[in-house]
N, C-alpha and C. Protein backbone atom coordinates (compact mmCIF):
# COMPACT_ATOMS: atom_id res chain seq x y z
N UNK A 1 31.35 85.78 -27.07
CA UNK A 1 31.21 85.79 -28.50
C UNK A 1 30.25 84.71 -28.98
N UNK A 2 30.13 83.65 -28.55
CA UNK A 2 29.47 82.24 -28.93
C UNK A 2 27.98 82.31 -28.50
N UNK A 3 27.98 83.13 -27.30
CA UNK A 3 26.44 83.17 -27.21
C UNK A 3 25.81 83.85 -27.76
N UNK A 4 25.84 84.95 -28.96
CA UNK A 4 25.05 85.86 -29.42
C UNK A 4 24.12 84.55 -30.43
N UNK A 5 23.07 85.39 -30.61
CA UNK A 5 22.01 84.90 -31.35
C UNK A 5 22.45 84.58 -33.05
N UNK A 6 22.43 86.15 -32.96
CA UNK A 6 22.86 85.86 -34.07
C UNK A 6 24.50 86.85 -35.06
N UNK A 7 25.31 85.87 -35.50
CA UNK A 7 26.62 86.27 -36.08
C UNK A 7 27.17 86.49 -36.87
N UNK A 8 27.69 87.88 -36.92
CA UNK A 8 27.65 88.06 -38.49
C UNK A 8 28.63 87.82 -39.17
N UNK A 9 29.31 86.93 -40.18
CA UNK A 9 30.61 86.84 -40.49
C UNK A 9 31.14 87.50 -41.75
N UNK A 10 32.07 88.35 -41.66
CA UNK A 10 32.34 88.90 -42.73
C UNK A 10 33.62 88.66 -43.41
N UNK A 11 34.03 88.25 -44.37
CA UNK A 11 35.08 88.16 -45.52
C UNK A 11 35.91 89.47 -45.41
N UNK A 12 37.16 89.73 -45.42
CA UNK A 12 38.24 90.41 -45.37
C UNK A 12 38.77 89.92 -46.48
N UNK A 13 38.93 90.21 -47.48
CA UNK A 13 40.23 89.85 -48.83
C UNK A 13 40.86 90.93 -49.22
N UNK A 14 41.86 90.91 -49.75
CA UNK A 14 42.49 91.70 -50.41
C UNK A 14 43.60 90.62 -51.50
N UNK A 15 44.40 91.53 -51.87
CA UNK A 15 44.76 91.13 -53.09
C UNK A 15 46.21 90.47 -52.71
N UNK A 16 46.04 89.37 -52.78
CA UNK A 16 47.59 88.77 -52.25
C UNK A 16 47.40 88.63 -50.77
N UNK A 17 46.41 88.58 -50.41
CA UNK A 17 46.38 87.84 -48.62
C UNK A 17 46.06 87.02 -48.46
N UNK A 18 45.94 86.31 -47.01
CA UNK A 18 45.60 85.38 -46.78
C UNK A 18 44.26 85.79 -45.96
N UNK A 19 43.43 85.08 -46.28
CA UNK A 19 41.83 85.23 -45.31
C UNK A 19 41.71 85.61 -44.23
N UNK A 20 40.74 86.44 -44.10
CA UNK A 20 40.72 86.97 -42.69
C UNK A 20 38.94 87.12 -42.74
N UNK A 21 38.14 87.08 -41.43
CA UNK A 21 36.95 87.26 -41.22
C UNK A 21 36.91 88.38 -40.19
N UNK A 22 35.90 89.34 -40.14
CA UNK A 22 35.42 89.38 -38.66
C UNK A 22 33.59 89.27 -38.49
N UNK A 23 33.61 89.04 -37.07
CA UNK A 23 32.74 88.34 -36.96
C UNK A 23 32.17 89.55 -35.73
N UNK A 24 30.39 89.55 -36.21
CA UNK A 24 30.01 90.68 -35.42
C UNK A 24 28.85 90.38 -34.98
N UNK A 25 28.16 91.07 -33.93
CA UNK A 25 26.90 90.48 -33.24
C UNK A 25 25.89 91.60 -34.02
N UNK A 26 24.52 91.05 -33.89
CA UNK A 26 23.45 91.66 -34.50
C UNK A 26 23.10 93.34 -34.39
N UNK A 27 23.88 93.77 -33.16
CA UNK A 27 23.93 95.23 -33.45
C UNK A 27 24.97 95.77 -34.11
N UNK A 28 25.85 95.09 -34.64
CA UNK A 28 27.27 95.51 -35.04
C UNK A 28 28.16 96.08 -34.26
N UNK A 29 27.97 95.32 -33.64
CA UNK A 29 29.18 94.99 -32.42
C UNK A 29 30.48 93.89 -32.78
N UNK A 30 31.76 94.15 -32.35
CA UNK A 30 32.61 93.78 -32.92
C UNK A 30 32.79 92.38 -31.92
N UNK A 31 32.80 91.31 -32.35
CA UNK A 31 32.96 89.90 -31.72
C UNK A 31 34.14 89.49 -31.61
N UNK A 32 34.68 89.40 -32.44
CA UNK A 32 35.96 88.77 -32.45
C UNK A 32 36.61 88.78 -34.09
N UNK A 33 37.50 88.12 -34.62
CA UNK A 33 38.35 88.17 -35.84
C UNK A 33 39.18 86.35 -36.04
N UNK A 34 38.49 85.92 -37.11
CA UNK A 34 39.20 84.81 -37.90
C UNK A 34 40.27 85.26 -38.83
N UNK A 35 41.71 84.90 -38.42
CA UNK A 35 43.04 85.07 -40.29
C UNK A 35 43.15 83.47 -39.71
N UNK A 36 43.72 83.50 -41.51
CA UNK A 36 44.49 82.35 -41.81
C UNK A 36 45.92 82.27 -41.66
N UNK A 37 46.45 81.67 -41.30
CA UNK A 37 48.19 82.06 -41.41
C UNK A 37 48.25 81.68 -42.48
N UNK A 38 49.39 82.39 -42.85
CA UNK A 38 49.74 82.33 -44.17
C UNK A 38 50.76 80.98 -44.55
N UNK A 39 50.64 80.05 -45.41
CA UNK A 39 51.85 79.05 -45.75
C UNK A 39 52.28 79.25 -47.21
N UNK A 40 53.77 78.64 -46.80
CA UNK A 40 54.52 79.17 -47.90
C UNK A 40 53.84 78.09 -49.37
N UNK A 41 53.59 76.72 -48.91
CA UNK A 41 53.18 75.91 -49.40
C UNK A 41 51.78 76.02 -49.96
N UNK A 42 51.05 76.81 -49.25
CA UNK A 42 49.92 76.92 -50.19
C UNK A 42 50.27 78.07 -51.33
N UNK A 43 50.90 78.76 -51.89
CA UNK A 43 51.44 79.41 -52.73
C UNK A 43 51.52 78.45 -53.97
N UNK A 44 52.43 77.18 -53.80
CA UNK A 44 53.21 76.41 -54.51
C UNK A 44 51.98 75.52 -55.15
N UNK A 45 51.47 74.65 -53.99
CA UNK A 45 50.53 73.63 -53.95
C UNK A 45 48.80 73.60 -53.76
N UNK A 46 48.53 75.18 -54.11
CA UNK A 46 47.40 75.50 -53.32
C UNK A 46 46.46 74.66 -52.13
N UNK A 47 45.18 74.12 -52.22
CA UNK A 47 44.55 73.22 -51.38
C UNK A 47 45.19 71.87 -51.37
N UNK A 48 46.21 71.14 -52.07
CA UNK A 48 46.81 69.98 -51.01
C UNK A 48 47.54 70.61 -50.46
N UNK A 49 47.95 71.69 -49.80
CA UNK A 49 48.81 72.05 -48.59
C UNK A 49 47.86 72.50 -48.07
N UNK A 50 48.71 72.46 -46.05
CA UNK A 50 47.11 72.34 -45.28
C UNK A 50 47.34 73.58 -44.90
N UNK A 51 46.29 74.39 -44.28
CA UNK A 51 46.11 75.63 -44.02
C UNK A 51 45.55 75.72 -42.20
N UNK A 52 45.71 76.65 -41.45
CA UNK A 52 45.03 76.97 -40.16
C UNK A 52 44.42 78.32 -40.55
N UNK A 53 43.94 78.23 -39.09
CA UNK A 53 42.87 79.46 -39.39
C UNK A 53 42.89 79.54 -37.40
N UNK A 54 43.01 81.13 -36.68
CA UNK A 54 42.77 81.55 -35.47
C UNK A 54 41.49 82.36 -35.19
N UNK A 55 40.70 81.77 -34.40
CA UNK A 55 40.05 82.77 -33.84
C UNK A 55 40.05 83.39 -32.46
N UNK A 56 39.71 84.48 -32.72
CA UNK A 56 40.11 85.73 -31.24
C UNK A 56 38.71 86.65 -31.14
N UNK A 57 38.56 86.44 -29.85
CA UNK A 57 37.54 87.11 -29.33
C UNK A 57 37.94 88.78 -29.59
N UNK A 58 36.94 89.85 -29.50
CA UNK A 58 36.89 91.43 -29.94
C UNK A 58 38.21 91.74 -28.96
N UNK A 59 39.24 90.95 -27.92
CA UNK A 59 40.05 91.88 -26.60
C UNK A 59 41.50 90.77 -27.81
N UNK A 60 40.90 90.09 -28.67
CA UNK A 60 42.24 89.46 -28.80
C UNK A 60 42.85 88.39 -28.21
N UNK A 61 42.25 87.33 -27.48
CA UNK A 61 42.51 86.42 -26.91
C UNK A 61 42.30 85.50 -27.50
N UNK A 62 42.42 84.52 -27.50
CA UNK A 62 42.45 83.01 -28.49
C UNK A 62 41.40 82.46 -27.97
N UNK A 63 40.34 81.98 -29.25
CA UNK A 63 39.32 81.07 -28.33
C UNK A 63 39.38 80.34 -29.47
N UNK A 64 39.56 79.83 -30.44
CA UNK A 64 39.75 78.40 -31.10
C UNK A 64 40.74 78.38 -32.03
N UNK A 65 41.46 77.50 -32.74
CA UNK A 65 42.19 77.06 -33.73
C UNK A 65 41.51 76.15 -34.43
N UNK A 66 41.35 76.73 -35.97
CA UNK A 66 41.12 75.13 -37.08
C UNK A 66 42.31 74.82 -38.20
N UNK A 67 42.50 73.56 -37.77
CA UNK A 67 43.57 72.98 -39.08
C UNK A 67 42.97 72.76 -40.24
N UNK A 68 43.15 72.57 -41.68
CA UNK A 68 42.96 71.85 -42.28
C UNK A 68 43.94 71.12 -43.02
N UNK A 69 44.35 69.95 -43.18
CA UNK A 69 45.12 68.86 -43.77
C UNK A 69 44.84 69.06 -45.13
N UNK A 70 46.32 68.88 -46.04
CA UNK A 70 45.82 69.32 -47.46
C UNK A 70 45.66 67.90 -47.80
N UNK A 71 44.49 68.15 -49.09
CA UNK A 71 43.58 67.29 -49.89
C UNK A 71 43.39 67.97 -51.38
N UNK A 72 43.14 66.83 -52.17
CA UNK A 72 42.52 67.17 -53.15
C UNK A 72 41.30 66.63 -53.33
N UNK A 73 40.91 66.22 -52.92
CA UNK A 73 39.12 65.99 -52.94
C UNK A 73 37.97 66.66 -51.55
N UNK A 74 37.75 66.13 -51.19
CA UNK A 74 36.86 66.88 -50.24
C UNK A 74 37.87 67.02 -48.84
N UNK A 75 37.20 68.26 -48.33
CA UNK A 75 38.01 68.50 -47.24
C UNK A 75 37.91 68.14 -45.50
N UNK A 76 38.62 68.41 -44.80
CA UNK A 76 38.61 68.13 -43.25
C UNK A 76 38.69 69.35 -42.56
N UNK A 77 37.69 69.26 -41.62
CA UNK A 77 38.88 70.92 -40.76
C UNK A 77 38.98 70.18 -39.25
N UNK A 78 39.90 70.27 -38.54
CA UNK A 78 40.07 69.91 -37.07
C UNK A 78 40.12 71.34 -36.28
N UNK A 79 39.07 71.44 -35.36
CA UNK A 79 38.73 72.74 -34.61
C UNK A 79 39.39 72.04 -33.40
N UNK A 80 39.97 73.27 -32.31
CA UNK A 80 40.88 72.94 -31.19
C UNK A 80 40.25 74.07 -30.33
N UNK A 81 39.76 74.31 -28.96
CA UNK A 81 39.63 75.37 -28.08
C UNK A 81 40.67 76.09 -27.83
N UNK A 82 41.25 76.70 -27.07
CA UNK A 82 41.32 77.47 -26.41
C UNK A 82 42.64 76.68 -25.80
N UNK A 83 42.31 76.12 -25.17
CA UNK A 83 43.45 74.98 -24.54
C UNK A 83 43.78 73.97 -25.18
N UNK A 84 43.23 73.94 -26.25
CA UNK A 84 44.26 72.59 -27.23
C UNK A 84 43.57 72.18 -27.48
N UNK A 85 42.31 71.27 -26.79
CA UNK A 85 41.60 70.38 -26.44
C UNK A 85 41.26 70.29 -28.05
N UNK A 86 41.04 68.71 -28.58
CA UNK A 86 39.92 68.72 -29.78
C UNK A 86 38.56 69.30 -29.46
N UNK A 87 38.04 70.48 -30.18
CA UNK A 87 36.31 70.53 -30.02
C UNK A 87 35.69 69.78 -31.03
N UNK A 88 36.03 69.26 -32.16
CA UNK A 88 35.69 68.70 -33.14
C UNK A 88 36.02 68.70 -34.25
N UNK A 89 35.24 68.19 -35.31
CA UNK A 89 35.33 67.81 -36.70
C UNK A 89 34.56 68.39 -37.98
N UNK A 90 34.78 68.93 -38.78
CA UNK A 90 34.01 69.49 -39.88
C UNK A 90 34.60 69.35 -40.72
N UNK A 91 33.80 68.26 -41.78
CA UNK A 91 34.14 67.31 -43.07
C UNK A 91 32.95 67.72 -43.49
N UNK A 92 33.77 67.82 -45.71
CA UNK A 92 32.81 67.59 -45.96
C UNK A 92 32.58 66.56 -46.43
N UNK A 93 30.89 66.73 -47.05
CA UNK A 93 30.66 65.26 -47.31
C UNK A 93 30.51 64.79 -48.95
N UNK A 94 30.90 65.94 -49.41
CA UNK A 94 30.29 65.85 -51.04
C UNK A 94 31.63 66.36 -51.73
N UNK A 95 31.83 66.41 -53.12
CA UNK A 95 33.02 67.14 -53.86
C UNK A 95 32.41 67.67 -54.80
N UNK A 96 31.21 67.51 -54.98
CA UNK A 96 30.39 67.91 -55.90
C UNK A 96 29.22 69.01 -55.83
N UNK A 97 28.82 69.86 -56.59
CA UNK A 97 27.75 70.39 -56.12
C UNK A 97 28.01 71.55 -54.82
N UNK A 98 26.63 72.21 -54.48
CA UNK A 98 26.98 73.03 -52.94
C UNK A 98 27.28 72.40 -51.91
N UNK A 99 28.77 72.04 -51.43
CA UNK A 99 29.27 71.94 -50.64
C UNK A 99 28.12 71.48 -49.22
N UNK A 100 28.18 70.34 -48.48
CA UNK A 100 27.54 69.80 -47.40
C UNK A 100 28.51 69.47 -46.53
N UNK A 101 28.13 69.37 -45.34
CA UNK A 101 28.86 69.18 -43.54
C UNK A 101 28.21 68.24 -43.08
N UNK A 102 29.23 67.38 -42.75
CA UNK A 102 29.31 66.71 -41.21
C UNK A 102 29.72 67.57 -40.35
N UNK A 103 29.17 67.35 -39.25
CA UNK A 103 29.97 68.55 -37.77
C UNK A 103 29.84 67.75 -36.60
N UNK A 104 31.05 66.52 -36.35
CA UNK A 104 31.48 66.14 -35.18
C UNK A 104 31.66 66.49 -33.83
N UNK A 105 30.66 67.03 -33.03
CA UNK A 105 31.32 68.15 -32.04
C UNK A 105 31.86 67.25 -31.04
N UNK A 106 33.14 67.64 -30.07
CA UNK A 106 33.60 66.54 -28.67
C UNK A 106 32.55 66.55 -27.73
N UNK A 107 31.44 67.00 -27.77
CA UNK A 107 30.53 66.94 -26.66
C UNK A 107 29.17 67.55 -26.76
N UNK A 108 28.67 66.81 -28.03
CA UNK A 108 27.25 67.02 -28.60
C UNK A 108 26.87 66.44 -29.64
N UNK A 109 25.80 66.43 -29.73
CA UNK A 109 25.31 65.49 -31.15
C UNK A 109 26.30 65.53 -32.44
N UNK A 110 25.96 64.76 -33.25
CA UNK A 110 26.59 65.03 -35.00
C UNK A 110 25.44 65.36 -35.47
N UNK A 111 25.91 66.60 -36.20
CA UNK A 111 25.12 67.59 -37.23
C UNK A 111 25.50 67.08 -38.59
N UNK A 112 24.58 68.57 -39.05
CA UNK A 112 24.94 68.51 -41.04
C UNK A 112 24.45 69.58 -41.00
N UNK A 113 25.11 70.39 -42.18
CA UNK A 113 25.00 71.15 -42.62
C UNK A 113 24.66 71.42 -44.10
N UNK A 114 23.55 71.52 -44.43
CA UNK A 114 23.14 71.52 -45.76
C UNK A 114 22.41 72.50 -46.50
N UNK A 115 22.39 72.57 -47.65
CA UNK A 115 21.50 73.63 -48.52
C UNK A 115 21.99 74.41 -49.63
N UNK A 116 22.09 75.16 -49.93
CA UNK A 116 22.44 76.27 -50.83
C UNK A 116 23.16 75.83 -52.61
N UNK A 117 22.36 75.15 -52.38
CA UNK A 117 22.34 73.76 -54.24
C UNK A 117 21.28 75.25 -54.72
N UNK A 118 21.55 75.08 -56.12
CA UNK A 118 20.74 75.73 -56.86
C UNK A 118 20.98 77.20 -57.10
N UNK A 119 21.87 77.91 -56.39
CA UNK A 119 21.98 79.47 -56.43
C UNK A 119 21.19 79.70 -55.03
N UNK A 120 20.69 78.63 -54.52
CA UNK A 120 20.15 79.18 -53.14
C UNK A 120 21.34 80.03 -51.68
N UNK A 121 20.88 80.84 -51.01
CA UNK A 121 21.90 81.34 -50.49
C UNK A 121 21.63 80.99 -48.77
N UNK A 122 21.04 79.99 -48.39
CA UNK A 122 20.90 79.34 -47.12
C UNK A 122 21.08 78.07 -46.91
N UNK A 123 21.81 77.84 -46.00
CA UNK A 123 21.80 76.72 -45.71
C UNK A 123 21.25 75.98 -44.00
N UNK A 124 20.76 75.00 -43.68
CA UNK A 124 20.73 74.69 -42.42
C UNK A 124 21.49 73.82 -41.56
N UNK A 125 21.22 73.83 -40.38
CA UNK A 125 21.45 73.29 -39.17
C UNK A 125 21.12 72.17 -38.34
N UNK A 126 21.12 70.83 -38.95
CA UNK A 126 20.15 70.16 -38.18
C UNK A 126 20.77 69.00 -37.65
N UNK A 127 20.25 68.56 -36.76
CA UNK A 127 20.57 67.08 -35.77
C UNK A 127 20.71 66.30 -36.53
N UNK A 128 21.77 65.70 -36.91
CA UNK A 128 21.92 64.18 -37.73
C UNK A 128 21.16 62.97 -37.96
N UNK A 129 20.79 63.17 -36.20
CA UNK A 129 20.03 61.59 -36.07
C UNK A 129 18.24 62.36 -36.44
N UNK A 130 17.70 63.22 -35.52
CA UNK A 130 16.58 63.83 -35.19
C UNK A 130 15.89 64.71 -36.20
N UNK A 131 17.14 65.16 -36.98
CA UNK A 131 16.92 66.18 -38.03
C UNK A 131 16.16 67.64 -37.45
N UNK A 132 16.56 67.71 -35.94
CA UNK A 132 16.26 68.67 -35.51
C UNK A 132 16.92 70.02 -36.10
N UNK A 133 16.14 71.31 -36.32
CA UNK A 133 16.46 72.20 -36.42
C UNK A 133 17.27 73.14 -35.42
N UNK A 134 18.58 73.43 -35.57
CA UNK A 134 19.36 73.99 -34.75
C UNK A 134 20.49 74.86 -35.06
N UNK A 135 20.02 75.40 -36.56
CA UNK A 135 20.42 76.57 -36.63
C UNK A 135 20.31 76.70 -38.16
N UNK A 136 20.68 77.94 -38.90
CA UNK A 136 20.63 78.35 -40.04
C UNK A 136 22.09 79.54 -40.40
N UNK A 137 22.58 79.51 -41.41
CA UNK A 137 23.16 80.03 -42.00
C UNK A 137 23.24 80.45 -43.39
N UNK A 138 23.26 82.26 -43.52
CA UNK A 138 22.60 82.69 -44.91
C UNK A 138 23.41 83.78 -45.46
N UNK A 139 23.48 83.48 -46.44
CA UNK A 139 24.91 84.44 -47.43
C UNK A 139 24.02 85.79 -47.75
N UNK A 140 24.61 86.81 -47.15
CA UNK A 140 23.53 87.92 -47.12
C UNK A 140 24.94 89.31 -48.28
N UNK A 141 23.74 89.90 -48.59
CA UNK A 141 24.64 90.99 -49.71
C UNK A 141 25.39 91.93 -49.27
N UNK A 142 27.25 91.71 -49.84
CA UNK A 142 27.57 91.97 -49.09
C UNK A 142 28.08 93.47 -49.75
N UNK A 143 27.50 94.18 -50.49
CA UNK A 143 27.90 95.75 -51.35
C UNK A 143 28.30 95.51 -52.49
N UNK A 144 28.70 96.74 -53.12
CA UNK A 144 29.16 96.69 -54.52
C UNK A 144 30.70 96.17 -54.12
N UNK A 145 31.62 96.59 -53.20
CA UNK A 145 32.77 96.06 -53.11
C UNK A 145 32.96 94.66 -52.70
N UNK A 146 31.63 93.68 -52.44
CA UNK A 146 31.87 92.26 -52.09
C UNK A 146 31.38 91.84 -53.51
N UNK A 147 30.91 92.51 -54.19
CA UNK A 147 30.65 92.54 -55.93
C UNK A 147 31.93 92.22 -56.39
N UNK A 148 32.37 93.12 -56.64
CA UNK A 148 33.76 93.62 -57.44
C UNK A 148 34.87 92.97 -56.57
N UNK A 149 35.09 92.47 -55.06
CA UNK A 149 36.18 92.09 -54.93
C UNK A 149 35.69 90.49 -54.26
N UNK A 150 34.95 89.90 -54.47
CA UNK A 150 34.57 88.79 -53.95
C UNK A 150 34.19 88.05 -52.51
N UNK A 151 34.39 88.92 -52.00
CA UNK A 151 34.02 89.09 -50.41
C UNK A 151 32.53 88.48 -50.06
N UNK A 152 32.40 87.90 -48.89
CA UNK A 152 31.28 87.34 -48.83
C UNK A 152 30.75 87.73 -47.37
N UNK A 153 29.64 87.68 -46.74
CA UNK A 153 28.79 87.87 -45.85
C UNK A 153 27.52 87.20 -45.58
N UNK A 154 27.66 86.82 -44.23
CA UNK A 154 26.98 85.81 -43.69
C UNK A 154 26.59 86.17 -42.16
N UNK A 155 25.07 85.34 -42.18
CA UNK A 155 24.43 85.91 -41.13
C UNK A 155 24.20 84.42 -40.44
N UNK A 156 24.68 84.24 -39.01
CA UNK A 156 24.57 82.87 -38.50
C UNK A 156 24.04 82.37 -37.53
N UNK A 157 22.82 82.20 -37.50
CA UNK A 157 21.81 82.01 -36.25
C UNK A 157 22.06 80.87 -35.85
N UNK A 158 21.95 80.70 -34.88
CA UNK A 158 21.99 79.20 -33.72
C UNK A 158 21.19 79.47 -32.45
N UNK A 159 20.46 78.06 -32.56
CA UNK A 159 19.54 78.34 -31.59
C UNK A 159 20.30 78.18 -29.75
N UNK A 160 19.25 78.04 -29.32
CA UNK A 160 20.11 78.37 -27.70
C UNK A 160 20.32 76.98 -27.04
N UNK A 161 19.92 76.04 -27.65
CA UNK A 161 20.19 74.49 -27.32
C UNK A 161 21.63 74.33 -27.79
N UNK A 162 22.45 74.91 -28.51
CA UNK A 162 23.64 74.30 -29.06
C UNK A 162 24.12 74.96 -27.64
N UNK A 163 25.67 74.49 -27.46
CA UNK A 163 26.27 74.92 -26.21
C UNK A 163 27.94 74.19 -26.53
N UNK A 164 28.54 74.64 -25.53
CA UNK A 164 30.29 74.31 -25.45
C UNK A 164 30.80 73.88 -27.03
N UNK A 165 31.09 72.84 -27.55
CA UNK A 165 32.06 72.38 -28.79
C UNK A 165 30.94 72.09 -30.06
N UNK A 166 29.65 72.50 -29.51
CA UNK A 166 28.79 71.95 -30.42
C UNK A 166 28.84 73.66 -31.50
N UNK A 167 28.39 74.72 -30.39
CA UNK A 167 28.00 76.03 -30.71
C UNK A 167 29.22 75.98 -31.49
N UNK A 168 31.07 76.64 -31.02
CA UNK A 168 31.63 76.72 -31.62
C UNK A 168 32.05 75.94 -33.03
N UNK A 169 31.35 74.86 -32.81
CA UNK A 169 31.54 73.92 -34.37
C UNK A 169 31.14 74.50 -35.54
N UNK A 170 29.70 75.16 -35.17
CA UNK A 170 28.19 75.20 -35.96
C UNK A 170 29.39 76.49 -36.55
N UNK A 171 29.67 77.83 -35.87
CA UNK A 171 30.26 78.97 -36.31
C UNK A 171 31.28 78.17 -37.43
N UNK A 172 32.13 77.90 -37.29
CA UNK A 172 33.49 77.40 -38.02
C UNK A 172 33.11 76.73 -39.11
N UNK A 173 32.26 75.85 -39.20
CA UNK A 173 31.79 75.67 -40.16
C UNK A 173 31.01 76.45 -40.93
N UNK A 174 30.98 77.64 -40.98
CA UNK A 174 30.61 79.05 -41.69
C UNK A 174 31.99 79.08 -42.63
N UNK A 175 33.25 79.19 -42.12
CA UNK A 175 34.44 79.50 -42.67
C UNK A 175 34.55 78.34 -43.51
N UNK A 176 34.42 77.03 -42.93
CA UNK A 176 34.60 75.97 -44.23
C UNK A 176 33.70 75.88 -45.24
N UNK A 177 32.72 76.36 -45.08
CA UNK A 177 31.96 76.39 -46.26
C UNK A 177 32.47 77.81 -47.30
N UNK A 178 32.85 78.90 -46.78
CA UNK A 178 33.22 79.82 -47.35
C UNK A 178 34.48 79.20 -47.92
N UNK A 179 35.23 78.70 -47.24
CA UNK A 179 36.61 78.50 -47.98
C UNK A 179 36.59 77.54 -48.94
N UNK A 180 35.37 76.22 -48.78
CA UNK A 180 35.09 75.43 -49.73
C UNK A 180 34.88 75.89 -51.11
N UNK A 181 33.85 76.67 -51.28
CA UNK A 181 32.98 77.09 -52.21
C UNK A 181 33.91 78.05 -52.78
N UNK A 182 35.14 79.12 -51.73
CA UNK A 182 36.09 79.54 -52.93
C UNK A 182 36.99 78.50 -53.49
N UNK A 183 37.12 77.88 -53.00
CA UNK A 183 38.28 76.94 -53.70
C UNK A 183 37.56 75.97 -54.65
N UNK A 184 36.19 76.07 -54.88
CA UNK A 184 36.06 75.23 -56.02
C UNK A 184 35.89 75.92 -57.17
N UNK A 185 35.42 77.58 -56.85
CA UNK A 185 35.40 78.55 -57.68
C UNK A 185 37.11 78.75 -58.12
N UNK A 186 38.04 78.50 -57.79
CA UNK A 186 39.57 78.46 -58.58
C UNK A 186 39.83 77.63 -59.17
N UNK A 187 39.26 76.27 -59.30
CA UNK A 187 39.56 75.29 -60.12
C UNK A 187 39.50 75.38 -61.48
């Protein structure tokens, strides 16, 4: 799933659920599937109660877990592999404005993730220190029913230098930015 070029992530909502993605490769091929579990507490408390989120490869097998710790100001997500292991960190860095990333990976550079200020619908990928380019992510149209029911779609290129906790970071932080940007749209 992690090595495709490029990934397509798609928004699942409905009315009274909890989030769900799936995520597809450039021929539309089925990759795998992000839900959120559902908490009783985010009902009550919305975003200061913390939320997870699973992802599963297209056969259904577990290949990461992200927490997020509830907050009311800017958020955290803690990504976990497969085996538990921490893969990293995705904070943001702003409370203001289009939503920006830090991306801590356990075994690769620190990124950022930035862009999409202005009504712009891209954002990039780049090396923290180097400001190397290493990937892009772009909110692409997602029908009249991602019109009318708020659904979103995203196209997520990464280049072929990212690898192990770095690659899976860069993806997940697709979902925190989606989940960011709805939750500032409910305020």
């Amino acid at each position: 799933m992690l090595a495709a070029d490029i990934i397509g992530v798609i928004e699942r909502s409905g009315f009274m659920t909890s989030r769900s993605y799936d995520l597809i490769a450039g021929d539309g091929s089925a990759l795998g599937h992000l839900s959120e579990e559902g908490s009783t507490g985010s009902w009550l408390f919305g975003s200061a109660a913390s939320s997870s989120f699973t992802l599963r490869d297209a056969h259904g097998g577990l290949v990461a877990t992200m927490d997020r710790p509830g907050s009311m100001g800017r958020f955290q997500f803690v990504v976990t592999d497969r085996h538990g292991a921490e893969a990293g960190l995705v904070e943001q860095e702003n409370a203001f404005f289009a939503p920006q990333f830090e991306l801590r990976p356990a075994d690769g550079p620190v990124m950022r993730l930035t862009g999409g200020s202005f009504g712009g619908t891209t954002w990039e990928l780049a090396d923290a220190a180097s400001e190397e380019l290493l990937g892009r992510v772009s909110q692409e149209f997602a029908g009249i029913g991602g019109l009318l029911g708020g659904t979103q779609r995203f196209a997520v290129r990464l280049s072929p230098v990212l690898a192990g906790s770095a690659r899976l970071l860069a993806l997940m932080a697709t979902i925190c930015l989606d989940y960011v940007r709805d939750t500032k749209k409910r305020r």
